[in-house]
C-alpha atoms as a PDB file:
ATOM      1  CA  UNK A   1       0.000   0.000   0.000  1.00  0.00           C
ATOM      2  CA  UNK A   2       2.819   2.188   0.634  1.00  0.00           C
ATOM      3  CA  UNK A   3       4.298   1.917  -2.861  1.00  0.00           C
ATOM      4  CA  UNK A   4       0.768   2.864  -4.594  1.00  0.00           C
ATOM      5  CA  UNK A   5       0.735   5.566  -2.389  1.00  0.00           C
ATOM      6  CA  UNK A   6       3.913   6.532  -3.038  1.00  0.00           C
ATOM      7  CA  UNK A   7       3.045   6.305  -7.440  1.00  0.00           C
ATOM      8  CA  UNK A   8       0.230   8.382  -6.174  1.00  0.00           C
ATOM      9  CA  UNK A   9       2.397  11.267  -5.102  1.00  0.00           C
ATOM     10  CA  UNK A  10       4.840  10.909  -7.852  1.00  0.00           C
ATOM     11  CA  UNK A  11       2.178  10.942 -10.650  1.00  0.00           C
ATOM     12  CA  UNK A  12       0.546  13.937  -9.119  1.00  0.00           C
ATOM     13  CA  UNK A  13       3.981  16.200  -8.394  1.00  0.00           C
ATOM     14  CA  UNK A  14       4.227  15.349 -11.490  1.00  0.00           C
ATOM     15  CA  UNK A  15       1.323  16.734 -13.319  1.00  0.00           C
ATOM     16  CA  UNK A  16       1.865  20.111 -11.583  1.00  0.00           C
ATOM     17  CA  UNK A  17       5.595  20.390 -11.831  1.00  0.00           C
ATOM     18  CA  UNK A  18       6.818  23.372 -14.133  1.00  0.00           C
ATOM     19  CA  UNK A  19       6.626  22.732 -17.646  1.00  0.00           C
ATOM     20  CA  UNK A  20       9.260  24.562 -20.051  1.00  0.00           C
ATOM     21  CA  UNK A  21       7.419  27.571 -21.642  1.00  0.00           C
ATOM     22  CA  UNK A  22       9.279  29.296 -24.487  1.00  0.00           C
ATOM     23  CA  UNK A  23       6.532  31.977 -25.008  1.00  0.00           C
ATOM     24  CA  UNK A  24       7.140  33.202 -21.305  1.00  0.00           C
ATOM     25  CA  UNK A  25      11.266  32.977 -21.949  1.00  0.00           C
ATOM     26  CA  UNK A  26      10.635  35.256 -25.207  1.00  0.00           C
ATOM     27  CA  UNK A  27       8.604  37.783 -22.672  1.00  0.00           C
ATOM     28  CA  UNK A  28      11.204  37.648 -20.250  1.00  0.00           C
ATOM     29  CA  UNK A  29      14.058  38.225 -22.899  1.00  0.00           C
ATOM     30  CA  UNK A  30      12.485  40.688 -25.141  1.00  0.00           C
ATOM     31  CA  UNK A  31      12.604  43.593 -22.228  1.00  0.00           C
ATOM     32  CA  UNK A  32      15.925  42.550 -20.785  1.00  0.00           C
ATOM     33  CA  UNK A  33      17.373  42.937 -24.064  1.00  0.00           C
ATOM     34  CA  UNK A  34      15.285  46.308 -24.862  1.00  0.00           C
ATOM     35  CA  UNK A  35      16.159  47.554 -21.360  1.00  0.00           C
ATOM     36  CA  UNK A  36      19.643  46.459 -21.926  1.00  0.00           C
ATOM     37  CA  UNK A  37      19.718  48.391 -25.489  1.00  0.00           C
ATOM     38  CA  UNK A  38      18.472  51.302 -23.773  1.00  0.00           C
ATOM     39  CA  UNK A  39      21.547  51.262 -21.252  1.00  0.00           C
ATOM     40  CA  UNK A  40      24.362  51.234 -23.467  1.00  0.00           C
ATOM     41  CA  UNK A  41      22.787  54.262 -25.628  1.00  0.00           C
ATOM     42  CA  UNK A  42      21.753  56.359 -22.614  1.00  0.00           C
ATOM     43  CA  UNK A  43      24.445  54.529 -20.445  1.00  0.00           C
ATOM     44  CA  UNK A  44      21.718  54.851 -17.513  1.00  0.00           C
ATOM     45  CA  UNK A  45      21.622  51.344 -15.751  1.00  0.00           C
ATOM     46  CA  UNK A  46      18.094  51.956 -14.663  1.00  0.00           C
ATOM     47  CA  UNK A  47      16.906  50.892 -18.232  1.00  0.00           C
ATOM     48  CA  UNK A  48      18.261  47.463 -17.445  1.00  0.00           C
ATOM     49  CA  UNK A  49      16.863  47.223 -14.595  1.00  0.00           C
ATOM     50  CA  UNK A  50      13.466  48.300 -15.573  1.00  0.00           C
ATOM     51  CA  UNK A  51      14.044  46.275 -18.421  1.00  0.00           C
ATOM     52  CA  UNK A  52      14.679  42.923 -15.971  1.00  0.00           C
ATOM     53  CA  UNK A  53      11.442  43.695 -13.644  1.00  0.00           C
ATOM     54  CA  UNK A  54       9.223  44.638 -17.147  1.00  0.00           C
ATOM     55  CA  UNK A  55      10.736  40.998 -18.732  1.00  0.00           C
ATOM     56  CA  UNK A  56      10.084  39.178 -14.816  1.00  0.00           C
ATOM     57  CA  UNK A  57       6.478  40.169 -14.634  1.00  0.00           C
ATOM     58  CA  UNK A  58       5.509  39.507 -18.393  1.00  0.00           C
ATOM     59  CA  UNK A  59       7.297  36.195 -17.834  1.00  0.00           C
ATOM     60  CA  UNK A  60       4.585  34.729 -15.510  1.00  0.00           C
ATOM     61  CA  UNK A  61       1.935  36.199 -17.373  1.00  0.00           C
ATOM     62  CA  UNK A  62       1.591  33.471 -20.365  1.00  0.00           C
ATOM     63  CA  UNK A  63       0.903  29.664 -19.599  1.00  0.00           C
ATOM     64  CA  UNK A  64       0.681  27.083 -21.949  1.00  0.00           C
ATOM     65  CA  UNK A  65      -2.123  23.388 -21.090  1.00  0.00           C
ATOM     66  CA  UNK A  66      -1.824  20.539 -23.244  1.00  0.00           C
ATOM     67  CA  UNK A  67      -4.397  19.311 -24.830  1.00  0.00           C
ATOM     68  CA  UNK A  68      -5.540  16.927 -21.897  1.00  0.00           C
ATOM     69  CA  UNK A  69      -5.179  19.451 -19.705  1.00  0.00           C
ATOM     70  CA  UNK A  70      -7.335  21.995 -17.625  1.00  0.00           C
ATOM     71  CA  UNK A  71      -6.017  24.694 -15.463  1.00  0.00           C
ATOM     72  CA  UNK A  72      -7.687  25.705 -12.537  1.00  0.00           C
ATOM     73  CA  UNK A  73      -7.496  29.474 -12.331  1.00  0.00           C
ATOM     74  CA  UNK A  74      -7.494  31.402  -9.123  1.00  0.00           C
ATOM     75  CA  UNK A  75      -7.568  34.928  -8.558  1.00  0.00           C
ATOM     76  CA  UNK A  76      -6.857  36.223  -5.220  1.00  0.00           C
ATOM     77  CA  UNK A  77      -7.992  32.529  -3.341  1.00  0.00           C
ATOM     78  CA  UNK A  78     -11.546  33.035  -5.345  1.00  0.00           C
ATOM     79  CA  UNK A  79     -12.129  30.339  -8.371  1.00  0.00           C
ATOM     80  CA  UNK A  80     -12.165  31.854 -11.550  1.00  0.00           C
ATOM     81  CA  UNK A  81     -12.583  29.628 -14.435  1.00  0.00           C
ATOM     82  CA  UNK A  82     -10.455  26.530 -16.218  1.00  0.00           C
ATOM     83  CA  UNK A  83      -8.050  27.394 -18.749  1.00  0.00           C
ATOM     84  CA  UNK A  84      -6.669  25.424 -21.510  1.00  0.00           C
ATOM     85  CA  UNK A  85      -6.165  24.045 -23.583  1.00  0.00           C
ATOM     86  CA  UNK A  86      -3.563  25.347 -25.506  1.00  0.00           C
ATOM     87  CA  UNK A  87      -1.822  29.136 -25.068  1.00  0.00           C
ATOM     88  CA  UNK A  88      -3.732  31.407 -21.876  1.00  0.00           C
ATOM     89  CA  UNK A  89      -3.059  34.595 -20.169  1.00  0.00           C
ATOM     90  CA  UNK A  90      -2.834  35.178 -16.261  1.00  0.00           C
ATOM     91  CA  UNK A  91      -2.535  38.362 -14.250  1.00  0.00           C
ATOM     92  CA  UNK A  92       1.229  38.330 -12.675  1.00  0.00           C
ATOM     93  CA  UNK A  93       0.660  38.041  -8.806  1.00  0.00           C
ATOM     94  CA  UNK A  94      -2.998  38.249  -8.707  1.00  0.00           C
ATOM     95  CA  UNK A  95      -3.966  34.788 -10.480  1.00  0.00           C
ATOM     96  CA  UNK A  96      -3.119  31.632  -9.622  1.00  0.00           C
ATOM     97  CA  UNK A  97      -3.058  28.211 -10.753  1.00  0.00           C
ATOM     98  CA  UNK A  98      -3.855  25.810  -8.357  1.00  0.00           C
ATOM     99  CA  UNK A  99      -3.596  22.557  -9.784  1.00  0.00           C
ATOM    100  CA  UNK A 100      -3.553  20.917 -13.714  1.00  0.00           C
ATOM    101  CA  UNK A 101      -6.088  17.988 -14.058  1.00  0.00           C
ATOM    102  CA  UNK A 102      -5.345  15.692 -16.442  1.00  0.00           C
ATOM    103  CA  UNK A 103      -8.440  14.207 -18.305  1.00  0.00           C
ATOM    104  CA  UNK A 104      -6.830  10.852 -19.830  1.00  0.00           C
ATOM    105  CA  UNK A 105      -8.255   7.598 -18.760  1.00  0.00           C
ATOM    106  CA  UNK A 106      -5.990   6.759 -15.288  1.00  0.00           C
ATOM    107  CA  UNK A 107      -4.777   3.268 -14.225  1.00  0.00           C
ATOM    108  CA  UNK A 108      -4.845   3.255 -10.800  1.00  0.00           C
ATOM    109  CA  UNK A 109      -3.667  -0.218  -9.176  1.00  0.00           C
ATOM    110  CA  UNK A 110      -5.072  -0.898  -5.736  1.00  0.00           C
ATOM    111  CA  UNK A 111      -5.302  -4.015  -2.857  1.00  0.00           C
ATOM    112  CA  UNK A 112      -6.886  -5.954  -0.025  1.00  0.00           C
ATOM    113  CA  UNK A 113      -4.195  -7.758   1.602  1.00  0.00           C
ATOM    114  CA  UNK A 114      -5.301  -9.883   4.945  1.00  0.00           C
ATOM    115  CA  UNK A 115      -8.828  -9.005   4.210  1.00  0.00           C
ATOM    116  CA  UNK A 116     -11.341 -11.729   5.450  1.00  0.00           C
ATOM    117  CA  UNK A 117     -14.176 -13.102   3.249  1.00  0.00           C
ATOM    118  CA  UNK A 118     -18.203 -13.592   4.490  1.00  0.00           C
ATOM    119  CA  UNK A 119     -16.872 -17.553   5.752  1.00  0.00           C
ATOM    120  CA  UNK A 120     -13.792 -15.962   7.468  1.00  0.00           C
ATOM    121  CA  UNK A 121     -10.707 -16.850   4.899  1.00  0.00           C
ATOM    122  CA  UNK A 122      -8.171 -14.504   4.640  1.00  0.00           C
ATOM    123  CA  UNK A 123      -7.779 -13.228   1.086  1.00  0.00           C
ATOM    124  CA  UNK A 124      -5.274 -10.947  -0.635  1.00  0.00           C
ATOM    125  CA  UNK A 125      -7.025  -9.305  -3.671  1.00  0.00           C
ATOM    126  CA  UNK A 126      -5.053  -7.163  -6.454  1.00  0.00           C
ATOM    127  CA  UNK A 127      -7.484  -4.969  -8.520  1.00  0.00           C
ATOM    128  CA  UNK A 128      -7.400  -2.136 -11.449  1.00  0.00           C
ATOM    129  CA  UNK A 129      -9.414   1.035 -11.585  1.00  0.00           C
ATOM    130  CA  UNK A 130      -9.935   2.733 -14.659  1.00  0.00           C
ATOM    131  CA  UNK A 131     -11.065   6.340 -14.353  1.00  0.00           C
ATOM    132  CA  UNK A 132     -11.204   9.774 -15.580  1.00  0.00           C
ATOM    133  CA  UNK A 133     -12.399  13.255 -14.485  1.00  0.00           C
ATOM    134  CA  UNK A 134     -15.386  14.186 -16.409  1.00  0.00           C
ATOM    135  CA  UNK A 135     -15.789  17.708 -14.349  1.00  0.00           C
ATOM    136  CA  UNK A 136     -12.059  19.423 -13.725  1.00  0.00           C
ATOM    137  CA  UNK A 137     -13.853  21.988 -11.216  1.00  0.00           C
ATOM    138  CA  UNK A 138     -14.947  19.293  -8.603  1.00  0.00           C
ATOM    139  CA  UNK A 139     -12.011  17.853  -8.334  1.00  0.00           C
ATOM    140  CA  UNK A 140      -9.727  20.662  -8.065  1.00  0.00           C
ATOM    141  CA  UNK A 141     -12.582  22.160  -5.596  1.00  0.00           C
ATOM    142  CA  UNK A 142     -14.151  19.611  -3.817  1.00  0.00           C
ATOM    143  CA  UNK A 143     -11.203  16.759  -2.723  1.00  0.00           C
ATOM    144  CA  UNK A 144      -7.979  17.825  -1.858  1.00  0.00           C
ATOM    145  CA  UNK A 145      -5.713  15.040  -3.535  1.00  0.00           C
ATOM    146  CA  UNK A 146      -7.889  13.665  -5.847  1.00  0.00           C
ATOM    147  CA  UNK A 147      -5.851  10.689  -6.783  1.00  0.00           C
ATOM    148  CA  UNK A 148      -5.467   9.727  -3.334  1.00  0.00           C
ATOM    149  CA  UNK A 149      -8.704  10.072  -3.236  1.00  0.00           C
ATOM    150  CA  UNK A 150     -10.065   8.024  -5.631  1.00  0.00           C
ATOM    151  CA  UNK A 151      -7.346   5.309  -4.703  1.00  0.00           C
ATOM    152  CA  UNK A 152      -8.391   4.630  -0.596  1.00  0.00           C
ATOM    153  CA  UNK A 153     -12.301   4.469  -1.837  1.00  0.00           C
ATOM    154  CA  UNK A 154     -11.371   1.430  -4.627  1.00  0.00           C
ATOM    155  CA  UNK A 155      -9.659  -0.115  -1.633  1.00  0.00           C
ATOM    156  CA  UNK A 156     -12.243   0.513   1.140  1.00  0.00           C
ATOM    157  CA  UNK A 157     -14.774  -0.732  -1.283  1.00  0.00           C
ATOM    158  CA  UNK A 158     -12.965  -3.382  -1.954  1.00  0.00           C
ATOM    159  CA  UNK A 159     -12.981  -4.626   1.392  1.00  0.00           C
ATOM    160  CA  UNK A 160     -16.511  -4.165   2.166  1.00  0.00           C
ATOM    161  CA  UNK A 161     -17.234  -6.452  -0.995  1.00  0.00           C
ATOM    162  CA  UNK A 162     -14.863  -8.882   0.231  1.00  0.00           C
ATOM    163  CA  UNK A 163     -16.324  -9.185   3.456  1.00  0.00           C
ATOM    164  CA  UNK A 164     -19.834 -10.030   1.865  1.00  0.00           C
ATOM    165  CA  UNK A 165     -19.044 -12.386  -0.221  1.00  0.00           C
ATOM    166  CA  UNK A 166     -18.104 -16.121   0.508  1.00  0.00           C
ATOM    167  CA  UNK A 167     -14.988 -17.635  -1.093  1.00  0.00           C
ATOM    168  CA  UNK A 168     -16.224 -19.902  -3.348  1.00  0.00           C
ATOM    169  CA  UNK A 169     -18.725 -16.633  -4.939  1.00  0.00           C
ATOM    170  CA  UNK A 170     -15.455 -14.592  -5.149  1.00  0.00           C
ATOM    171  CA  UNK A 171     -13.409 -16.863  -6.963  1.00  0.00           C
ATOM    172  CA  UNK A 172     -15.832 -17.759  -9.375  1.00  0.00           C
ATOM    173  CA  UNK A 173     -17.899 -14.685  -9.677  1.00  0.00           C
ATOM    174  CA  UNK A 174     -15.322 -12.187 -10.653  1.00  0.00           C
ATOM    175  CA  UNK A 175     -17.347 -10.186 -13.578  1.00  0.00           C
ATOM    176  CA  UNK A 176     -20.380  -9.801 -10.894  1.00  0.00           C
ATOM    177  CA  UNK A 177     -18.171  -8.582  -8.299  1.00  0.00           C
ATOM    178  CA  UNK A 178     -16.069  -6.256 -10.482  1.00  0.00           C
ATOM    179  CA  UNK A 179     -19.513  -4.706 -11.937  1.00  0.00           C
ATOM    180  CA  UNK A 180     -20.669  -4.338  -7.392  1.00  0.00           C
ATOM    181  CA  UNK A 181     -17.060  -2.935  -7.557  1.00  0.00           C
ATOM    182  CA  UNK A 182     -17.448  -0.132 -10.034  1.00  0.00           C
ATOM    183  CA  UNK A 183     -20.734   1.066  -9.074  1.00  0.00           C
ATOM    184  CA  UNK A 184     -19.804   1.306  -5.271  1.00  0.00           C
ATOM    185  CA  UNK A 185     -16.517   3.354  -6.450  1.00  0.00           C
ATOM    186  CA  UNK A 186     -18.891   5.559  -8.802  1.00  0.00           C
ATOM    187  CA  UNK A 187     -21.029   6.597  -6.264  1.00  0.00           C
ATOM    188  CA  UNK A 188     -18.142   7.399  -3.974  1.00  0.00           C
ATOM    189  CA  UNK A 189     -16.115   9.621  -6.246  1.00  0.00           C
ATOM    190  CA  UNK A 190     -18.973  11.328  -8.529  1.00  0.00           C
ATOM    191  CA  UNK A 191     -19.039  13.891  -5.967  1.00  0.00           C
ATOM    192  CA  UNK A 192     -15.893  14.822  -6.686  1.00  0.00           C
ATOM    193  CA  UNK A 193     -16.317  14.889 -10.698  1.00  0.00           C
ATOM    194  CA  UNK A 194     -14.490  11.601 -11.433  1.00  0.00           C
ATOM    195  CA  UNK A 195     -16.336   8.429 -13.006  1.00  0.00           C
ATOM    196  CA  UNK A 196     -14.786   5.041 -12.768  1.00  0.00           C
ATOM    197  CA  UNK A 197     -14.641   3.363 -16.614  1.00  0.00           C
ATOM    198  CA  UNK A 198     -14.156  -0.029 -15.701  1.00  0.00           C
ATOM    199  CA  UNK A 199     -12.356  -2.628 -12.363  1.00  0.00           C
ATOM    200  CA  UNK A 200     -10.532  -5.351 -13.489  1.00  0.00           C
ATOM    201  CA  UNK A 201      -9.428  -7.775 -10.387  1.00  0.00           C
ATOM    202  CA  UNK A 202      -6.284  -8.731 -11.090  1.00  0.00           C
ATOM    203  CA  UNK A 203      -5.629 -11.650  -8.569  1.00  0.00           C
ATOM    204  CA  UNK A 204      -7.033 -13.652  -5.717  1.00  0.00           C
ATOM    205  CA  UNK A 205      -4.575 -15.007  -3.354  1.00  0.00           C
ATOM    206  CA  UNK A 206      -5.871 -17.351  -0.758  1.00  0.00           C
ATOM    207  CA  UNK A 207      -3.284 -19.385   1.885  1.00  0.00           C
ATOM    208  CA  UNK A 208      -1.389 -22.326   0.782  1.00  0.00           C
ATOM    209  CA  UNK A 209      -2.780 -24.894   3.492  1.00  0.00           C
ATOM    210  CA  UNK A 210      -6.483 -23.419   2.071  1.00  0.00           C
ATOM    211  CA  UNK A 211      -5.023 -24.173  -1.912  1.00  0.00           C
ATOM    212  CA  UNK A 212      -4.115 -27.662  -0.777  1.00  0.00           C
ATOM    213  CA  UNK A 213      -7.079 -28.796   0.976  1.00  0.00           C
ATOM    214  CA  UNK A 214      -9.446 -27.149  -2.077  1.00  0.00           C
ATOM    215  CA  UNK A 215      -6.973 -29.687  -4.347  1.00  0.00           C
ATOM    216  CA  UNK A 216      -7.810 -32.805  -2.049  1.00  0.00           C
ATOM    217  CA  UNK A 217     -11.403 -31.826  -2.463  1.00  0.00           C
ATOM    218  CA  UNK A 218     -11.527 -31.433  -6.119  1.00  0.00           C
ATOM    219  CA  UNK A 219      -9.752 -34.560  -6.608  1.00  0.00           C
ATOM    220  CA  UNK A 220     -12.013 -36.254  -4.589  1.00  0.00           C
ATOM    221  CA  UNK A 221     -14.998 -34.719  -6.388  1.00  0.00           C
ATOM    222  CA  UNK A 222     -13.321 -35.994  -9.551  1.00  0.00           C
ATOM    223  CA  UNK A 223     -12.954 -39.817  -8.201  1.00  0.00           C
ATOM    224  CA  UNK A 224     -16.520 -39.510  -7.129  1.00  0.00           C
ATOM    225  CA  UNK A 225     -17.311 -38.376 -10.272  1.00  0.00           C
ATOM    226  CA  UNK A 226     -15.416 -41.320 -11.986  1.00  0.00           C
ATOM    227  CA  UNK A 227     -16.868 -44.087  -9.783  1.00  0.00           C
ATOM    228  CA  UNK A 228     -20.421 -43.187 -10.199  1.00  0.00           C
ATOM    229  CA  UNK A 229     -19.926 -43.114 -13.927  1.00  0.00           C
ATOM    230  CA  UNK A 230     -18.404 -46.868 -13.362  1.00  0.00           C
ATOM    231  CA  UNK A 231     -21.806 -47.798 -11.436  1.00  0.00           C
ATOM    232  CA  UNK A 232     -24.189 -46.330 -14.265  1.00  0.00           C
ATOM    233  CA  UNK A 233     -22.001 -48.043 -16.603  1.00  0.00           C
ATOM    234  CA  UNK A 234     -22.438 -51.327 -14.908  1.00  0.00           C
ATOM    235  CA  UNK A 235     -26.301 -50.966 -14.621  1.00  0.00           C
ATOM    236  CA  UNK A 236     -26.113 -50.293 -17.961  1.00  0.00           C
ATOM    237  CA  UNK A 237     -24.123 -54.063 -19.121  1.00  0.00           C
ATOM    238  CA  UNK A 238     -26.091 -55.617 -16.372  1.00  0.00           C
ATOM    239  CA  UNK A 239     -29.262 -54.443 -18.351  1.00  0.00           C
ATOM    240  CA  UNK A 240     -27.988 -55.459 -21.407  1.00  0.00           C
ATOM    241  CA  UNK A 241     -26.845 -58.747 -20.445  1.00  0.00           C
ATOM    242  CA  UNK A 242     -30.250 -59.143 -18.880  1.00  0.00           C
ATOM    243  CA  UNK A 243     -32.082 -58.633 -22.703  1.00  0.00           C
ATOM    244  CA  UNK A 244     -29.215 -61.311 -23.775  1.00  0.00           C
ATOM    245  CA  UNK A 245     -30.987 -63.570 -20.995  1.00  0.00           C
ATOM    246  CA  UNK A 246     -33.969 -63.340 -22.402  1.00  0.00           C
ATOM    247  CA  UNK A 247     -32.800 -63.893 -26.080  1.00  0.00           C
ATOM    248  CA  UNK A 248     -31.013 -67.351 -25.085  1.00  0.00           C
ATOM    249  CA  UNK A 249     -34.185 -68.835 -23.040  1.00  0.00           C
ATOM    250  CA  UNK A 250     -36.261 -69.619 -25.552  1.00  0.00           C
ATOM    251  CA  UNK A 251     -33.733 -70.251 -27.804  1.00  0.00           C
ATOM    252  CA  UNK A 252     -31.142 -73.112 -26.515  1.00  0.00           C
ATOM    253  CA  UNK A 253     -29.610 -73.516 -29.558  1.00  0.00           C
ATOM    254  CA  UNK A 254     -28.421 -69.452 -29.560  1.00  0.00           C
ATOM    255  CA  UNK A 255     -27.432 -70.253 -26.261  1.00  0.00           C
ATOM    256  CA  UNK A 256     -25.344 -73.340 -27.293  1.00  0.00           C
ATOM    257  CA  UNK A 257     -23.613 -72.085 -30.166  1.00  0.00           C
ATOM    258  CA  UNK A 258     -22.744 -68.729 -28.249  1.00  0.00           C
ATOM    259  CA  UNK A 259     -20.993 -71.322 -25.382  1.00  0.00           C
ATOM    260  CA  UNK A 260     -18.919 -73.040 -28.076  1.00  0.00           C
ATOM    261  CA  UNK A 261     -17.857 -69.995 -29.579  1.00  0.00           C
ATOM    262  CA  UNK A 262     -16.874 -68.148 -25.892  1.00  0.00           C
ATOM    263  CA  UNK A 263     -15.172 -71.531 -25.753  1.00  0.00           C
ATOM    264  CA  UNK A 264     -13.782 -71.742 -28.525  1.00  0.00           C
ATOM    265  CA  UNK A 265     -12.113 -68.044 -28.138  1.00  0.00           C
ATOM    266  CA  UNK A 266     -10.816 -68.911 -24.545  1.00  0.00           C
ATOM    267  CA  UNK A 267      -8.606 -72.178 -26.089  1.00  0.00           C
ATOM    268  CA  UNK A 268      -7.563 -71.262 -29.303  1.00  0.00           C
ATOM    269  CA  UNK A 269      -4.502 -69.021 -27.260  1.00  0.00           C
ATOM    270  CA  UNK A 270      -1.512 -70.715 -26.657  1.00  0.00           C
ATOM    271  CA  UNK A 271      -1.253 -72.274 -23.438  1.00  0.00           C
ATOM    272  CA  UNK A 272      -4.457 -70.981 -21.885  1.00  0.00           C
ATOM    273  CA  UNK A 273      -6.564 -72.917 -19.809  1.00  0.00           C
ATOM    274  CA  UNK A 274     -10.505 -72.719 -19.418  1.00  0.00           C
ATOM    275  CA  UNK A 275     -12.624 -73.726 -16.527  1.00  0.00           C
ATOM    276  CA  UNK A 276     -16.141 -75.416 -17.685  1.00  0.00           C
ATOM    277  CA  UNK A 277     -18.361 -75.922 -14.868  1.00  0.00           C
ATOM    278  CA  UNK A 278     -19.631 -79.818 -15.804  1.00  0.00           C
ATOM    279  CA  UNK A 279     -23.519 -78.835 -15.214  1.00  0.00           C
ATOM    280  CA  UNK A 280     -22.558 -76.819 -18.077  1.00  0.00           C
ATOM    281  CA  UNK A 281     -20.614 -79.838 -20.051  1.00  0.00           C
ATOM    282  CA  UNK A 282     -23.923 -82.214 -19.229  1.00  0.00           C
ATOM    283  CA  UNK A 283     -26.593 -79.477 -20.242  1.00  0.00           C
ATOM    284  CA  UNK A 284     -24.934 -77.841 -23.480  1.00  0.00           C
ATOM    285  CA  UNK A 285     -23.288 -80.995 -24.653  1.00  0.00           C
ATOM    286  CA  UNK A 286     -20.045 -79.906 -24.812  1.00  0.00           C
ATOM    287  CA  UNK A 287     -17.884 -82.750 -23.806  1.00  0.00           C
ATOM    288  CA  UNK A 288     -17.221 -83.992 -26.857  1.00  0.00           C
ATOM    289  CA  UNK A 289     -16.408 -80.714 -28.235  1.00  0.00           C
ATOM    290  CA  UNK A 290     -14.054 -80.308 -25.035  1.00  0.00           C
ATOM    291  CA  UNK A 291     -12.463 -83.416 -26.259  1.00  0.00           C
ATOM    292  CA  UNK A 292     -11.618 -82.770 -29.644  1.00  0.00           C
ATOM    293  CA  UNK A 293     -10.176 -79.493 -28.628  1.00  0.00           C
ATOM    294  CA  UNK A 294      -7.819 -81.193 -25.875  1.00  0.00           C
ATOM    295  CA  UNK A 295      -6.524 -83.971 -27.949  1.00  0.00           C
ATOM    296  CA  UNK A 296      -5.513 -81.167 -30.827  1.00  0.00           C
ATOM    297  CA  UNK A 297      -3.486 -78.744 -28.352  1.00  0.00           C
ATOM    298  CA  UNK A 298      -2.078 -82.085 -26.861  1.00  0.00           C
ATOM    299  CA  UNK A 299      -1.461 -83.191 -30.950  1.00  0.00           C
ATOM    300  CA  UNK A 300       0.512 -79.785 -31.558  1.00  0.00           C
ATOM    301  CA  UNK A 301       2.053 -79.815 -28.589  1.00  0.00           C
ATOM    302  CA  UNK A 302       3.937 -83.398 -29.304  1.00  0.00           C
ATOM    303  CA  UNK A 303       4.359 -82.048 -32.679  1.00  0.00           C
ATOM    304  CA  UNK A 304       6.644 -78.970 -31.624  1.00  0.00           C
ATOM    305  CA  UNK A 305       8.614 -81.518 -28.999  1.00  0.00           C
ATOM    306  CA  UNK A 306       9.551 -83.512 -31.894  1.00  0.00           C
ATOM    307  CA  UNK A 307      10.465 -81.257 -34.595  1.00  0.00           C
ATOM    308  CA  UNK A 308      14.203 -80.981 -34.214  1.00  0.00           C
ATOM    309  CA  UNK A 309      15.620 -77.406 -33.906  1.00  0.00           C
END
């Protein structure tokens, strides 16, 4: 916080920091070098000197405002109009300008750091405030730093959205909160002539132990997720194999010839072995067929022992 603060200052020192102004070095020159003129011809030095005083006081007469710029005139404490942009005139020693507002869109970064949510987690928010000053006369009248200003009401606002709002509703509802966000800002700093554009939330930082236990739960969500996918797709065989059931009851010969061919897949791999239950053997009349297909594995097998290598 003490770093924005400090960008704060250093943007707005320099905003009104002096600004070269060659019209107001050609004043100041032009009667210096008239005065000085008049000197060597007359060889009076009070030409030069009236000549330096003339060329001082027509020096702070002209000023010159970019074209974002507005200057806030004052003459004798008492507000008397914006200037700029562009080239202005100001009474020497009786006007004053008291500040230059810039009217650009401004970037002002702000934070929450510590800040506890609506189910008590500490959170450490980073946001962005876009603004700009739509009236120059509020906010060179009505706030005395307006920056500063606008800065410490994003970031109390901030934390009184924080605290209503749960953890789960912050990190997933960012666009609903930034939208809270801006209005609560506008209202704030209208008074003062400034709207807020846009808040963009930059980051949400919650504690490490917090990030690892919201990991455990999410993969355990996720293996939930997975095993009751499993289950459904077990109902779903279980329902299918009990449409096969009916298929094969009234028709034992399906159900025979699907037997020898299960069969028949389980011993035509090398060296595999297949368990039969014998009420099966008895009912389906496989035996024979069970025969057959262990006398031709034993037939290949004696084969391959007596082919010589």
């Amino acid at each position: 916080m003490a770093n924005i603060q400090l960008s704060e200052n250093r943007s707005l020192s320099a905003l009104n920091a002096p600004r070269v102004n060659f019209i107001a070095a050609l004043s100041f020159i032009v009667p210096v070098g008239l005065g000085a003129l008049a000197t060597l011809v007359t060889l009076n030095p009070i030409s030069a000197i009236v000549g330096v005083l003339i060329g001082f006081l027509l020096a702070q007469s002209p000023k010159i405002a970019r074209q974002w710029e507005r200057a806030v005139v004052l003459r004798l404490g008492k507000f008397t109009g914006l200037r700029g942009p562009g080239l202005f005139w100001i009474i020497p020693f009786v006007d004053n300008i008291s500040s230059w507002i810039d009217q650009r869109v401004i970037t002002t970064a702000f934070a929450a750091e510590e800040t506890l949510t609506s189910d008590t987690v500490p959170v450490n928010v980073d946001a962005v405030l876009f603004w700009v000053v739509y009236d120059p006369e509020k906010a060179a009248l009505e706030v005395q730093n307006y920056p500063a200003a606008v800065s410490w009401a994003a970031q109390t606002a901030l934390r009184d959205i924080i605290g209503r709002t749960s953890l789960s509703d912050l990190l997933r509802g960012r666009e609903r909160i930034e939208e809270e966000l801006q209005k609560l800002i506008d209202e704030r700093s209208n008074p003062w002539g400034v709207t807020v554009q846009s808040v963009e939330m930059r980051d949400v930082i919650i504690p490490a132990a917090l990030q690892d236990a919201m990991s455990r739960e999410a993969q355990a969500a996720r293996e939930k997720a997975a095993r009751v996918i499993l289950a459904q797709a077990e109902v779903e065989i279980a329902a299918q194999f009990a449409k096969a059931s009916e298929s094969y009851r009234d028709n034992p010969t399906a159900m025979h010839l699907r037997a020898m061919n299960m069969l028949y897949e389980g011993l035509k791999e090398k060296g595999a072995l297949m368990i039969v239950p014998s009420s099966a053997v008895e009912t389906m009349g496989m035996g024979g067929f069970i025969g057959a297909a262990a006398m031709r594995q034993q037939a290949l097998t004696e084969s391959k022992e007596e082919t010589p290598e």
